[in-house]
PDB file of N, CA and C in Angstrom:
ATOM      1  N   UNK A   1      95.732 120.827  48.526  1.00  0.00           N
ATOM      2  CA  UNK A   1      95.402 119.900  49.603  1.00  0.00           C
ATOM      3  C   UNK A   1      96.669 119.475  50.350  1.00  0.00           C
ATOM      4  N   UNK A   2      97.804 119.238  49.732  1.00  0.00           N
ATOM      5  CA  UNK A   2      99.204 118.970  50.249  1.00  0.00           C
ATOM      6  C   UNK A   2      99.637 120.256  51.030  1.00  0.00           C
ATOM      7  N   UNK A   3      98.808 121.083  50.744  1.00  0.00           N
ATOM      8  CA  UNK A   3      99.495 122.382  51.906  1.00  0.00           C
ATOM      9  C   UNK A   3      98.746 122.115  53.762  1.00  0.00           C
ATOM     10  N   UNK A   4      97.243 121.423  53.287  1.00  0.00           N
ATOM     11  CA  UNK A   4      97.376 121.402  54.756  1.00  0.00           C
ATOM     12  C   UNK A   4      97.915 120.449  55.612  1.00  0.00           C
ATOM     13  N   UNK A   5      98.983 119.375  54.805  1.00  0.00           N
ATOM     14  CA  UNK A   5      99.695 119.070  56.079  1.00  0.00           C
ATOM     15  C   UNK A   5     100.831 119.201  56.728  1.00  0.00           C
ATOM     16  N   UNK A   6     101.287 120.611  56.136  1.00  0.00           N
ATOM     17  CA  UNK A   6     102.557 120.987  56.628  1.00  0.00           C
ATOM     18  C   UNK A   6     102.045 121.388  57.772  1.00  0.00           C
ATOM     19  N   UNK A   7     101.013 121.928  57.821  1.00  0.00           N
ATOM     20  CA  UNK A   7     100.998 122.422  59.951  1.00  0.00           C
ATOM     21  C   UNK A   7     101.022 121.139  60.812  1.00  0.00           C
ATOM     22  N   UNK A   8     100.225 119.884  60.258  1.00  0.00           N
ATOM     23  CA  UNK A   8     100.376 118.994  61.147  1.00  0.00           C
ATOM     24  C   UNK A   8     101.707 117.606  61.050  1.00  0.00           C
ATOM     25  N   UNK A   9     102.419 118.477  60.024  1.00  0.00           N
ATOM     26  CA  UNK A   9     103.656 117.444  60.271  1.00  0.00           C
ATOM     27  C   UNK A   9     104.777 118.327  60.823  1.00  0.00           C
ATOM     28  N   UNK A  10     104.454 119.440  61.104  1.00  0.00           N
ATOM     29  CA  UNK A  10     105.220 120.539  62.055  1.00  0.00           C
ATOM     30  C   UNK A  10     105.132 120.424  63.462  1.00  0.00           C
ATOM     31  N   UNK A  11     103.728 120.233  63.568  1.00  0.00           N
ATOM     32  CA  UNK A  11     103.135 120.247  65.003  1.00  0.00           C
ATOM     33  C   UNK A  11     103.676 118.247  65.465  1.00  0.00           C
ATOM     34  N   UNK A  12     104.098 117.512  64.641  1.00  0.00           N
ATOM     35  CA  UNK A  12     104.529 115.883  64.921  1.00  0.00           C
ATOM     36  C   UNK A  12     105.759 116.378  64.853  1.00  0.00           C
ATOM     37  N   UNK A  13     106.085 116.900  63.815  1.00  0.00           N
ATOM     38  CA  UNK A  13     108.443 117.144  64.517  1.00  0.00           C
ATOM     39  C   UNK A  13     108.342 117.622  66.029  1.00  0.00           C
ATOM     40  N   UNK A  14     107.191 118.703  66.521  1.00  0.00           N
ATOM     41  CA  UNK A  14     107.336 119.092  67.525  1.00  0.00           C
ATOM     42  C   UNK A  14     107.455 118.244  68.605  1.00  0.00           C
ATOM     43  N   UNK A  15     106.440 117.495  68.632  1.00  0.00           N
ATOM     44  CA  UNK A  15     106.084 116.359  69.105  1.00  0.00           C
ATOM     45  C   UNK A  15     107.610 115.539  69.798  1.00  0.00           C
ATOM     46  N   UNK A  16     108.015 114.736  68.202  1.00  0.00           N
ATOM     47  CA  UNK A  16     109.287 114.433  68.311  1.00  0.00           C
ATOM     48  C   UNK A  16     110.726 115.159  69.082  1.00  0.00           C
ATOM     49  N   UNK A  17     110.585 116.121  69.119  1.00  0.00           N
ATOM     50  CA  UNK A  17     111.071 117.325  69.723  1.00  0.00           C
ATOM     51  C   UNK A  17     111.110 117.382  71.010  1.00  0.00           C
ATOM     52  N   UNK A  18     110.035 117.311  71.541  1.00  0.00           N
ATOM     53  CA  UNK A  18     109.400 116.768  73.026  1.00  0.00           C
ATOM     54  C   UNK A  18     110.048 115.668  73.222  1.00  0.00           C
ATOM     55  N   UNK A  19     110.185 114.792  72.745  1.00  0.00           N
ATOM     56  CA  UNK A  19     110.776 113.025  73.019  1.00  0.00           C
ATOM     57  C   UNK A  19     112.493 113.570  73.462  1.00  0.00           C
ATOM     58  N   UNK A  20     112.916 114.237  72.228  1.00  0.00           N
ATOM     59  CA  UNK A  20     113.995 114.073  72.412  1.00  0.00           C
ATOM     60  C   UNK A  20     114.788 115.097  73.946  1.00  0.00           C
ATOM     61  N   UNK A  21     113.605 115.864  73.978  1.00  0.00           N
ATOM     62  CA  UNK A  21     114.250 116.958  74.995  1.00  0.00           C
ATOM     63  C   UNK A  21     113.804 116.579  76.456  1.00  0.00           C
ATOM     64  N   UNK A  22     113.196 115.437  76.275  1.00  0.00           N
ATOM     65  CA  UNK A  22     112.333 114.401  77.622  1.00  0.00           C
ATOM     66  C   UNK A  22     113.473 114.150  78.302  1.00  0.00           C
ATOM     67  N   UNK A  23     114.847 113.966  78.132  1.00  0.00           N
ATOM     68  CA  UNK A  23     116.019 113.629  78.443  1.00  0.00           C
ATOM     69  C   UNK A  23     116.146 114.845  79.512  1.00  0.00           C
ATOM     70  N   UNK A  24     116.224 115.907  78.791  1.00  0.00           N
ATOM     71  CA  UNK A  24     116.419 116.755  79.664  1.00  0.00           C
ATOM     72  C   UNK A  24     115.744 117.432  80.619  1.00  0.00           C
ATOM     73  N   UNK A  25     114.508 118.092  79.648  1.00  0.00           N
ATOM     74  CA  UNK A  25     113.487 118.621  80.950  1.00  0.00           C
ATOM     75  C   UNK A  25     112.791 118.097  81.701  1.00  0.00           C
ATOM     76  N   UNK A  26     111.769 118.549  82.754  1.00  0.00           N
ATOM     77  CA  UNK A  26     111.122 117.456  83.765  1.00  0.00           C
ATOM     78  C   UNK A  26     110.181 116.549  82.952  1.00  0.00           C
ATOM     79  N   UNK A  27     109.255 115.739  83.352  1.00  0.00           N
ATOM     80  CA  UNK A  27     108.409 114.886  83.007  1.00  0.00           C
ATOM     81  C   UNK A  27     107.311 115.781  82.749  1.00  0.00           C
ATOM     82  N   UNK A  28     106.750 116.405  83.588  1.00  0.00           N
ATOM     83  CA  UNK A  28     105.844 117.270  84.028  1.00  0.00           C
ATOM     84  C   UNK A  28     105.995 118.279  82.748  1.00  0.00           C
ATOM     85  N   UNK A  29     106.634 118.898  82.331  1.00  0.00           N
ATOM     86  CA  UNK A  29     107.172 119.264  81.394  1.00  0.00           C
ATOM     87  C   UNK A  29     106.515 119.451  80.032  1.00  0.00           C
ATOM     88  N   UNK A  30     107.110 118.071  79.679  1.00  0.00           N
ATOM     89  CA  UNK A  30     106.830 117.947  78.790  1.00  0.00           C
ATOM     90  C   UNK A  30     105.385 116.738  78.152  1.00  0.00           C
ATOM     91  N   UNK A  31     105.032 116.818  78.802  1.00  0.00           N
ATOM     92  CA  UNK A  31     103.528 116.198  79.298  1.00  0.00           C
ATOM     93  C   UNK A  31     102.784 117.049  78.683  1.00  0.00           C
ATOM     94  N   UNK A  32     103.141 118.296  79.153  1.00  0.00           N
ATOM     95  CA  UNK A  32     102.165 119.784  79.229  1.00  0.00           C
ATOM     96  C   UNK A  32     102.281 119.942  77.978  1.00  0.00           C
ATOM     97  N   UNK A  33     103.175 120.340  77.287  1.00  0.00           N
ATOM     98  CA  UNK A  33     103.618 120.457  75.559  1.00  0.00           C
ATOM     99  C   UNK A  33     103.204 119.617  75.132  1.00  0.00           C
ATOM    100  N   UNK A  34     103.148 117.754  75.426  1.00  0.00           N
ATOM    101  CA  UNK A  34     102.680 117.111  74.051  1.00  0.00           C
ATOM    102  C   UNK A  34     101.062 117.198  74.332  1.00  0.00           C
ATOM    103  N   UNK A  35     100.686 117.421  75.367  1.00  0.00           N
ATOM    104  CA  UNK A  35      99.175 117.337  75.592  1.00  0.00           C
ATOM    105  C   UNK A  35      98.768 118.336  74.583  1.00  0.00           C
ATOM    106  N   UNK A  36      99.141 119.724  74.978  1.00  0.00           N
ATOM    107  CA  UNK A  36      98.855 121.021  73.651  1.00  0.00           C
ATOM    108  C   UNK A  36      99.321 120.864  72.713  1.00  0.00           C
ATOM    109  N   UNK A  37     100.331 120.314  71.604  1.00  0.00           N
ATOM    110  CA  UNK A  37     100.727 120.216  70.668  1.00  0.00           C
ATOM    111  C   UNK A  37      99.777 118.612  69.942  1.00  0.00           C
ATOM    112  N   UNK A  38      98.739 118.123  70.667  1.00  0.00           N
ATOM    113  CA  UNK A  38      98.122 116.906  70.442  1.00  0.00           C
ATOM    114  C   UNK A  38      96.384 117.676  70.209  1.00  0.00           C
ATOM    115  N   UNK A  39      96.736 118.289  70.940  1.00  0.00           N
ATOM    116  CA  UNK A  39      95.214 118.954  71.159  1.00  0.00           C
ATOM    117  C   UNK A  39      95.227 119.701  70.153  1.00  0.00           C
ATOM    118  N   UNK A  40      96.139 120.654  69.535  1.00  0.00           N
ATOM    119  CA  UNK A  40      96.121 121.398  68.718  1.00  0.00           C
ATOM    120  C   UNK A  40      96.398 120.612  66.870  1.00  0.00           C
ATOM    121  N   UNK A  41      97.036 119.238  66.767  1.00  0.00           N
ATOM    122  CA  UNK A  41      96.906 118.545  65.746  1.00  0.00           C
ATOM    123  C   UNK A  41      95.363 118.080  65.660  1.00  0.00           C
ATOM    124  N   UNK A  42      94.886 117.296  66.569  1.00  0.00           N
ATOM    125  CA  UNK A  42      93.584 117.039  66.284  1.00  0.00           C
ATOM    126  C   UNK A  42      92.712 118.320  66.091  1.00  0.00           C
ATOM    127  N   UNK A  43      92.601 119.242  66.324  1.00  0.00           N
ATOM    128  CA  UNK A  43      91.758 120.366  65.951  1.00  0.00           C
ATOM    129  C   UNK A  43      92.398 120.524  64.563  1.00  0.00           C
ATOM    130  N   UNK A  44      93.378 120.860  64.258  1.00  0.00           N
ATOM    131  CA  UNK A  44      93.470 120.907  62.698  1.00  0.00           C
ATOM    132  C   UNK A  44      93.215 119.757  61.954  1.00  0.00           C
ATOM    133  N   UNK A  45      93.292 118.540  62.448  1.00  0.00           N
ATOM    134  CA  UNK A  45      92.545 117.839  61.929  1.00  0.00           C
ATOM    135  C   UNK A  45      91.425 117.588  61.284  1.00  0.00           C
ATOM    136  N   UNK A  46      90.326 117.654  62.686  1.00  0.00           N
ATOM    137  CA  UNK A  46      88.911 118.052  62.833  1.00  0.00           C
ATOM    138  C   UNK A  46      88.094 119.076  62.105  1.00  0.00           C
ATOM    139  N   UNK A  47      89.050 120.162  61.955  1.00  0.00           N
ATOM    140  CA  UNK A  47      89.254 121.744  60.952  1.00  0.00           C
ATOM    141  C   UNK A  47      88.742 121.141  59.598  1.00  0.00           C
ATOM    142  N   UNK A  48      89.974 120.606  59.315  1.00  0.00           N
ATOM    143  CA  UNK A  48      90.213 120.390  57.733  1.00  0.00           C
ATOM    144  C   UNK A  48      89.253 119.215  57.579  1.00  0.00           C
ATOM    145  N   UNK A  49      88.927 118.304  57.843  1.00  0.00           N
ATOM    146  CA  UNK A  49      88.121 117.037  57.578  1.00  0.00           C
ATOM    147  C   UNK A  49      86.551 117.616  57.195  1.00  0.00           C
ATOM    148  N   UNK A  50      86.202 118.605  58.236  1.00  0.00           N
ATOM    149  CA  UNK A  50      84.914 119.753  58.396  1.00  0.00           C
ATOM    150  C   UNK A  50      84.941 120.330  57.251  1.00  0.00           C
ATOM    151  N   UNK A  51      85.942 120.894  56.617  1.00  0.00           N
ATOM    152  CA  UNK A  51      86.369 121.842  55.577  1.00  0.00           C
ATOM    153  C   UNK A  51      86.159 121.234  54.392  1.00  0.00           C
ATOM    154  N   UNK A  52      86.648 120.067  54.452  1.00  0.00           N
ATOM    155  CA  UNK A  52      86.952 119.108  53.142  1.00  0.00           C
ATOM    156  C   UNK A  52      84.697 118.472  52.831  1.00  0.00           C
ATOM    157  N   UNK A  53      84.406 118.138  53.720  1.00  0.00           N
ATOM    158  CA  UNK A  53      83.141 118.199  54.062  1.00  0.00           C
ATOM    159  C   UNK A  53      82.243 118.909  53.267  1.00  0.00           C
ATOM    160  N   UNK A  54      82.308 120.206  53.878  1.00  0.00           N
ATOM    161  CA  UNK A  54      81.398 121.326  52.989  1.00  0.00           C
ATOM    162  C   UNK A  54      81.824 121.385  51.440  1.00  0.00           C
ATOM    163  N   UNK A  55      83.022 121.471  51.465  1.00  0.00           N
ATOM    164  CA  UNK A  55      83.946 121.521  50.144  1.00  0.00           C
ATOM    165  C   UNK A  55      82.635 120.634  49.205  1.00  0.00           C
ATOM    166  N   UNK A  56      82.809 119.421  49.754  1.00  0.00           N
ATOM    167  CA  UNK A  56      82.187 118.439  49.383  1.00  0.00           C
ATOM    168  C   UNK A  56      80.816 118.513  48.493  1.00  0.00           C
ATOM    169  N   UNK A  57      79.898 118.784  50.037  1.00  0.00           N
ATOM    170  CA  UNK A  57      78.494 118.665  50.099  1.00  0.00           C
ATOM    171  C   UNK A  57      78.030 119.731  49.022  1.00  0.00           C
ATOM    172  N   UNK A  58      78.881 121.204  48.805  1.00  0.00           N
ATOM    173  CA  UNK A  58      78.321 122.296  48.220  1.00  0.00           C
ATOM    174  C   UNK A  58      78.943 121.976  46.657  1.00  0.00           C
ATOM    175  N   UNK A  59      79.830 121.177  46.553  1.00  0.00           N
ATOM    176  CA  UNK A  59      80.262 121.130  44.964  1.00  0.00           C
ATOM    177  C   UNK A  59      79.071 120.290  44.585  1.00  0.00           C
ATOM    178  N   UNK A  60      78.600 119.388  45.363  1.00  0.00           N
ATOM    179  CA  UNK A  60      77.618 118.159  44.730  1.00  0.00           C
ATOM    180  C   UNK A  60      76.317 118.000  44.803  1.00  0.00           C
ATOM    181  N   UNK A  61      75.853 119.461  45.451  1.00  0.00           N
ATOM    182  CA  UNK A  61      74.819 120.074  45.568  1.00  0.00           C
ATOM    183  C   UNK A  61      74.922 120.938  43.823  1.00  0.00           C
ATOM    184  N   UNK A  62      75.501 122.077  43.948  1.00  0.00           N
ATOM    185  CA  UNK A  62      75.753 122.506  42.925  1.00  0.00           C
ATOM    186  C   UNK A  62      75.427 121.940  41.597  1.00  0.00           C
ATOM    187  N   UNK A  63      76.530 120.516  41.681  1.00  0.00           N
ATOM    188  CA  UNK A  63      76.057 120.187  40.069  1.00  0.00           C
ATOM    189  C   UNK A  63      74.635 118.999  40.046  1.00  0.00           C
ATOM    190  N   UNK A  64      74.726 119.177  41.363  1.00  0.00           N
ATOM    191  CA  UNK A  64      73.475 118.235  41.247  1.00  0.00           C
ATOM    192  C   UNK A  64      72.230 119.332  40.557  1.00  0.00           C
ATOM    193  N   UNK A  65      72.156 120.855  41.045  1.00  0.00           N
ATOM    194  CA  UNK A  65      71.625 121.469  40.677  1.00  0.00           C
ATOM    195  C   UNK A  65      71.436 121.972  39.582  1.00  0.00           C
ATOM    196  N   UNK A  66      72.619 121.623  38.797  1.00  0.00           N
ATOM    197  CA  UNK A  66      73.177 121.745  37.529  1.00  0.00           C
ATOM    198  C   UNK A  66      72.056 121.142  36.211  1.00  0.00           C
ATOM    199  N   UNK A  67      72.452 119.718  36.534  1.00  0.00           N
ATOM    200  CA  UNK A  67      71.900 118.648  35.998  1.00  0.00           C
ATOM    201  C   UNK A  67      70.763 118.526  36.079  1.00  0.00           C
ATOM    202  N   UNK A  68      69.741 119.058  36.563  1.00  0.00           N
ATOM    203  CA  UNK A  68      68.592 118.767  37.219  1.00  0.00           C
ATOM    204  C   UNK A  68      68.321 120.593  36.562  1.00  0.00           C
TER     205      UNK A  68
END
């Protein structure tokens, strides 16, 4: 479970990354990058929460089926 948040604490350095390079490149810029690098954390988000979900529903189905 600790593995899936190395993509989204990759995709937040990026982020940070963006801040720091705001100095340099245009506004416009980097607008464009955190918008996609935001869009693309919440989908892995959304991903894994979905994931964790079924994970869920089918283990406790299962032993519900178990028991029964």
């Amino acid at each position: 479970m600790e593995f899936a948040l190395i993509p989204i604490g990759a995709l937040f350095a990026l982020m940070a990354l963006c801040t720091i390079l705001g100095e340099i490149l245009p506004e416009t810029v980097i607008t464009i990058i955190d918008a996609i690098l935001m869009t693309i954390a919440h989908l892995v988000l959304i991903i894994g929460f979905l994931a964790f979900g079924v994970v869920c529903f089918f283990s406790t189905s299962l032993s519900m089926l178990y028991f029964f």
